[in-house]
N, C-alpha and C. Protein backbone atom coordinates (compact mmCIF):
# COMPACT_ATOMS: atom_id res chain seq x y z
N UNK A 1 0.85 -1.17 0.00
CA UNK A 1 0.00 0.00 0.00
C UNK A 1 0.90 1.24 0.00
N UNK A 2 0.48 2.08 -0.95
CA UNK A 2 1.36 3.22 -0.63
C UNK A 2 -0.11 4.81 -0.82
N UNK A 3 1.26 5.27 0.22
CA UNK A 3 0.16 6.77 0.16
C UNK A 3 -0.17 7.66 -1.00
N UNK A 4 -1.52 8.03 -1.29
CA UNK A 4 -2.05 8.47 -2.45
C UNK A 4 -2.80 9.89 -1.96
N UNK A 5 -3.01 10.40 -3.13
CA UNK A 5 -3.88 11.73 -2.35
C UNK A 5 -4.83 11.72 -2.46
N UNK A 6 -5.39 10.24 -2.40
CA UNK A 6 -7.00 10.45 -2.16
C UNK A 6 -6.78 10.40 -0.88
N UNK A 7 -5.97 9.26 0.01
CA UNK A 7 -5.65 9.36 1.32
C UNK A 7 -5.52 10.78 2.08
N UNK A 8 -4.71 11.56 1.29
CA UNK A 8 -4.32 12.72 1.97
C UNK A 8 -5.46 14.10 1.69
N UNK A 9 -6.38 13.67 1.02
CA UNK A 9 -7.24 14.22 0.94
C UNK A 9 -8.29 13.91 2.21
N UNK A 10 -8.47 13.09 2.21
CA UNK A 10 -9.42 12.75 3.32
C UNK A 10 -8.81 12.82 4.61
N UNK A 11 -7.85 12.85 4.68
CA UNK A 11 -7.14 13.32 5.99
C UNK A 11 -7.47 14.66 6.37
N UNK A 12 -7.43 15.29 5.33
CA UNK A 12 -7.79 17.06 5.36
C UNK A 12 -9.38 17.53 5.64
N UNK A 13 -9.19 16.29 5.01
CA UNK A 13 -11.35 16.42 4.95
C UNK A 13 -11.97 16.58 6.77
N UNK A 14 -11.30 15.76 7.84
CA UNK A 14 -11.10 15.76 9.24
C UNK A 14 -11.21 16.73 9.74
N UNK A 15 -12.20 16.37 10.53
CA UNK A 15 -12.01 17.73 11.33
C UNK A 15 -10.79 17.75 12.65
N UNK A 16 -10.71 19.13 13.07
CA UNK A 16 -9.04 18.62 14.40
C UNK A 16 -9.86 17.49 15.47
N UNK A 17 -9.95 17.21 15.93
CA UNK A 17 -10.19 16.10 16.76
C UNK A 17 -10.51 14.43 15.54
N UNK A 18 -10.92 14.40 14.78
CA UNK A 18 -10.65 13.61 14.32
C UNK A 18 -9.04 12.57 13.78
N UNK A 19 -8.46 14.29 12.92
CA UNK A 19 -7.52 14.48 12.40
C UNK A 19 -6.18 14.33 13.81
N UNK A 20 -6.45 15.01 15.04
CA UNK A 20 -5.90 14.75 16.26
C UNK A 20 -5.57 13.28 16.43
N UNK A 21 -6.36 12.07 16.47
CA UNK A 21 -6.78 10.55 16.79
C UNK A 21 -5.82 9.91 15.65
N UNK A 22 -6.09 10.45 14.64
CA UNK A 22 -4.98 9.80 13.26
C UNK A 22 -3.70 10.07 13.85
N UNK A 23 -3.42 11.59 13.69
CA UNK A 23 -1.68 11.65 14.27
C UNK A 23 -1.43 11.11 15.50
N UNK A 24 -2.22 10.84 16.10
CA UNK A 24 -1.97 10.20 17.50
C UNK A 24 -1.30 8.86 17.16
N UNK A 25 -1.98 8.14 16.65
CA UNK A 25 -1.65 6.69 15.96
C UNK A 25 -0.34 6.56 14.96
N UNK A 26 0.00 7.81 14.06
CA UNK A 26 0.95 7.89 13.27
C UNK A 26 2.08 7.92 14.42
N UNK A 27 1.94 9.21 15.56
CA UNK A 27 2.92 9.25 16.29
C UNK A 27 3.80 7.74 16.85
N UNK A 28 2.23 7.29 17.51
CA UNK A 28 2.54 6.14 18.26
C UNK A 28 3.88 4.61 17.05
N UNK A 29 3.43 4.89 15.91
CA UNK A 29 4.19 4.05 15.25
C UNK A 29 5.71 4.52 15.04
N UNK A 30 5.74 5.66 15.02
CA UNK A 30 7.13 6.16 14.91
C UNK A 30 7.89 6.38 16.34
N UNK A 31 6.70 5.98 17.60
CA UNK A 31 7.63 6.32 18.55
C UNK A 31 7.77 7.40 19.43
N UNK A 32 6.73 8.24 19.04
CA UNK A 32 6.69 9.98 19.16
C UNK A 32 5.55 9.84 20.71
N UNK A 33 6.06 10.80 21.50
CA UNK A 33 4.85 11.39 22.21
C UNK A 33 3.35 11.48 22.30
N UNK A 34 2.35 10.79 22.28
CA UNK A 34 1.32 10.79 21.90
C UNK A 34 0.52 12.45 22.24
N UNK A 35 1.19 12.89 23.58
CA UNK A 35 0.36 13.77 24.17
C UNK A 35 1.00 15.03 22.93
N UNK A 36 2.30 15.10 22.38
CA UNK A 36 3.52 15.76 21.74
C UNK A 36 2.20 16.13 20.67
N UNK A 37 2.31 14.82 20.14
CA UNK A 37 1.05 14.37 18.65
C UNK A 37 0.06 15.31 18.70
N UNK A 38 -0.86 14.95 19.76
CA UNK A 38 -1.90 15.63 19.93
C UNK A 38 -1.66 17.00 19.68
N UNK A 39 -0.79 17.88 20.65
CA UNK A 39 -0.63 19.04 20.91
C UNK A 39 -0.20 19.43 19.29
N UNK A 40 0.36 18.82 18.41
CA UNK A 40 0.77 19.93 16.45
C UNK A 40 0.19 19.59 16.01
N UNK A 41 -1.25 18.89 15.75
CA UNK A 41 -2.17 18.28 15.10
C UNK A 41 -2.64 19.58 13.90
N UNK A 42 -2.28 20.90 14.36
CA UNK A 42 -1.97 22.08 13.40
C UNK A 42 -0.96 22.03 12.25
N UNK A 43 0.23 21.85 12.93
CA UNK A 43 1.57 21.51 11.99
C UNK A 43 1.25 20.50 11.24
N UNK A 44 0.90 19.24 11.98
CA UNK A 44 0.15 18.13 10.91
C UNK A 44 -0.45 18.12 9.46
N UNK A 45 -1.65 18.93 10.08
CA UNK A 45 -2.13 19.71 9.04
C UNK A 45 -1.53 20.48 8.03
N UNK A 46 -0.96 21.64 8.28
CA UNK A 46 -0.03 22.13 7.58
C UNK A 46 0.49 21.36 7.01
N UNK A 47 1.26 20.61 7.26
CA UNK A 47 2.41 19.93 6.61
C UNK A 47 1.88 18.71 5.51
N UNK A 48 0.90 18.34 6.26
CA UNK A 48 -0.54 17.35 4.81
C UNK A 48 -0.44 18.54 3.61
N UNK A 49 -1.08 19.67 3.64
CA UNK A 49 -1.45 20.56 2.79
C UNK A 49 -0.30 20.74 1.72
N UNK A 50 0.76 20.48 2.27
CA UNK A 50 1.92 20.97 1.58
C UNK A 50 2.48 19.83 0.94
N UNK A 51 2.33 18.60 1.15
CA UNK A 51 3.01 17.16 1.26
C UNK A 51 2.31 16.55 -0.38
N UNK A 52 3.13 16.25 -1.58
CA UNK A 52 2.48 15.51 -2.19
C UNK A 52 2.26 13.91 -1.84
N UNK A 53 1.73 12.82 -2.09
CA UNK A 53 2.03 11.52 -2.37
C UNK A 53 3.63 10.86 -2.42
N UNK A 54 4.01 11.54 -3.34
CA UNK A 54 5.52 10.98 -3.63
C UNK A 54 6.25 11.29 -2.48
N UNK A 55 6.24 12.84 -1.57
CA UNK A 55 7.12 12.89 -0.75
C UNK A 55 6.77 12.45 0.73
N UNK A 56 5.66 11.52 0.67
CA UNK A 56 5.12 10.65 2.13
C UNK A 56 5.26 9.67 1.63
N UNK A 57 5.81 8.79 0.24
CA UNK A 57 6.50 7.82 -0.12
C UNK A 57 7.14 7.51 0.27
N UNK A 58 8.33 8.55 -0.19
CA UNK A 58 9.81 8.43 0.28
C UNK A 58 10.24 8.47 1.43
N UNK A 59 9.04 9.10 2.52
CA UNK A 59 9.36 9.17 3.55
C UNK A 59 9.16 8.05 4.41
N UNK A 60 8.01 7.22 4.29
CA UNK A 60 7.75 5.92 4.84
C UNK A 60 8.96 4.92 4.32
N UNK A 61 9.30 5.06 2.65
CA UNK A 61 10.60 3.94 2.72
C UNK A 61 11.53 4.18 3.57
N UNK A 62 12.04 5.20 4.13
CA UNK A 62 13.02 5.70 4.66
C UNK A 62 12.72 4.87 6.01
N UNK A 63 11.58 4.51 6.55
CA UNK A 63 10.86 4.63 7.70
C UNK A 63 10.96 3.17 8.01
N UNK A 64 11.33 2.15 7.25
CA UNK A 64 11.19 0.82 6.89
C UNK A 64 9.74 -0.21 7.08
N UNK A 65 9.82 -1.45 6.79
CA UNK A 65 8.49 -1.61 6.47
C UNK A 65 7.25 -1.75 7.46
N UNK A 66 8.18 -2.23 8.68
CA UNK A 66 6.81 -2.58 10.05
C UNK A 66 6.37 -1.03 10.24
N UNK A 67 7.18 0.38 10.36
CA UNK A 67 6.54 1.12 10.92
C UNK A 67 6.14 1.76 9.93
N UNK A 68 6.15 1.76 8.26
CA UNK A 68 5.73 2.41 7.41
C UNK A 68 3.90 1.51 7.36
N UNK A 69 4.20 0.60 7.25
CA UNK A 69 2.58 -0.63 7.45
C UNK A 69 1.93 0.53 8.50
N UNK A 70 2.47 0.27 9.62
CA UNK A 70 1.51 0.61 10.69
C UNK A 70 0.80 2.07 10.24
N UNK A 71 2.05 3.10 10.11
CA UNK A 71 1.51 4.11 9.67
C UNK A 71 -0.05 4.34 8.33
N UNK A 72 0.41 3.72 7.09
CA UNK A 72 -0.63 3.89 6.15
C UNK A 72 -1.98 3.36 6.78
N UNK A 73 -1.85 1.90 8.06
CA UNK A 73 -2.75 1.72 8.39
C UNK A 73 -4.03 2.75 9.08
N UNK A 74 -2.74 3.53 9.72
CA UNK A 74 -3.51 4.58 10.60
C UNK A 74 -4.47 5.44 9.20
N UNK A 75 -3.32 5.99 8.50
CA UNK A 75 -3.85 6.98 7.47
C UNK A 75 -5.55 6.42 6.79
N UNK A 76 -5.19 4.89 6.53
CA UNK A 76 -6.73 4.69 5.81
C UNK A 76 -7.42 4.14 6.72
N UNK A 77 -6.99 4.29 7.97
CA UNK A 77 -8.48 4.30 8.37
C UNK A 77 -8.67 2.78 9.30
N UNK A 78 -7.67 2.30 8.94
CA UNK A 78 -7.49 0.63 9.83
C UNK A 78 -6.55 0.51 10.82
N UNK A 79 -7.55 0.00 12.29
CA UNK A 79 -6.49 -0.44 13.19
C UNK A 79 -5.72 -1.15 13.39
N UNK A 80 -4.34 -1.04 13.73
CA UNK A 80 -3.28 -1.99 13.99
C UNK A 80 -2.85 -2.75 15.00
């Protein structure tokens, strides 16, 4: 599975507390602060808006495969 911008569209589509619960889960796979997560769920945003497909590609390969999985899981929508 790789990230697409229909994904990242509907991420945007979220409202912040929704969109909050996703990065929470992204955090948690990478390791990050959950409460951290919560609190830039702005920057998040931001940074979706700005982010094509290709460069949340490259960034999950970078990321290797158990925590890149977990992540897209979060993104579409399935728990891990």
């Amino acid at each position: 599975m790789e990230v697409t911008q229909e994904m990242i569209t509907a991420l945007l589509m979220l409202n912040d507390k929704e969109l909050s619960e996703k990065f929470v889960q992204i955090a948690a796979a990478l390791g990050m602060s959950e409460k951290n997560a919560a609190a830039n769920t702005a920057k998040f945003r931001g940074m979706l808006t700005q982010a094509s497909p290709a460069d949340l590609n490259r960034l999950l390969t970078s990321l290797g495969a158990d925590r890149a999985e977990q992540i897209l899981k979060a993104m579409d929508g399935e728990k891990s």
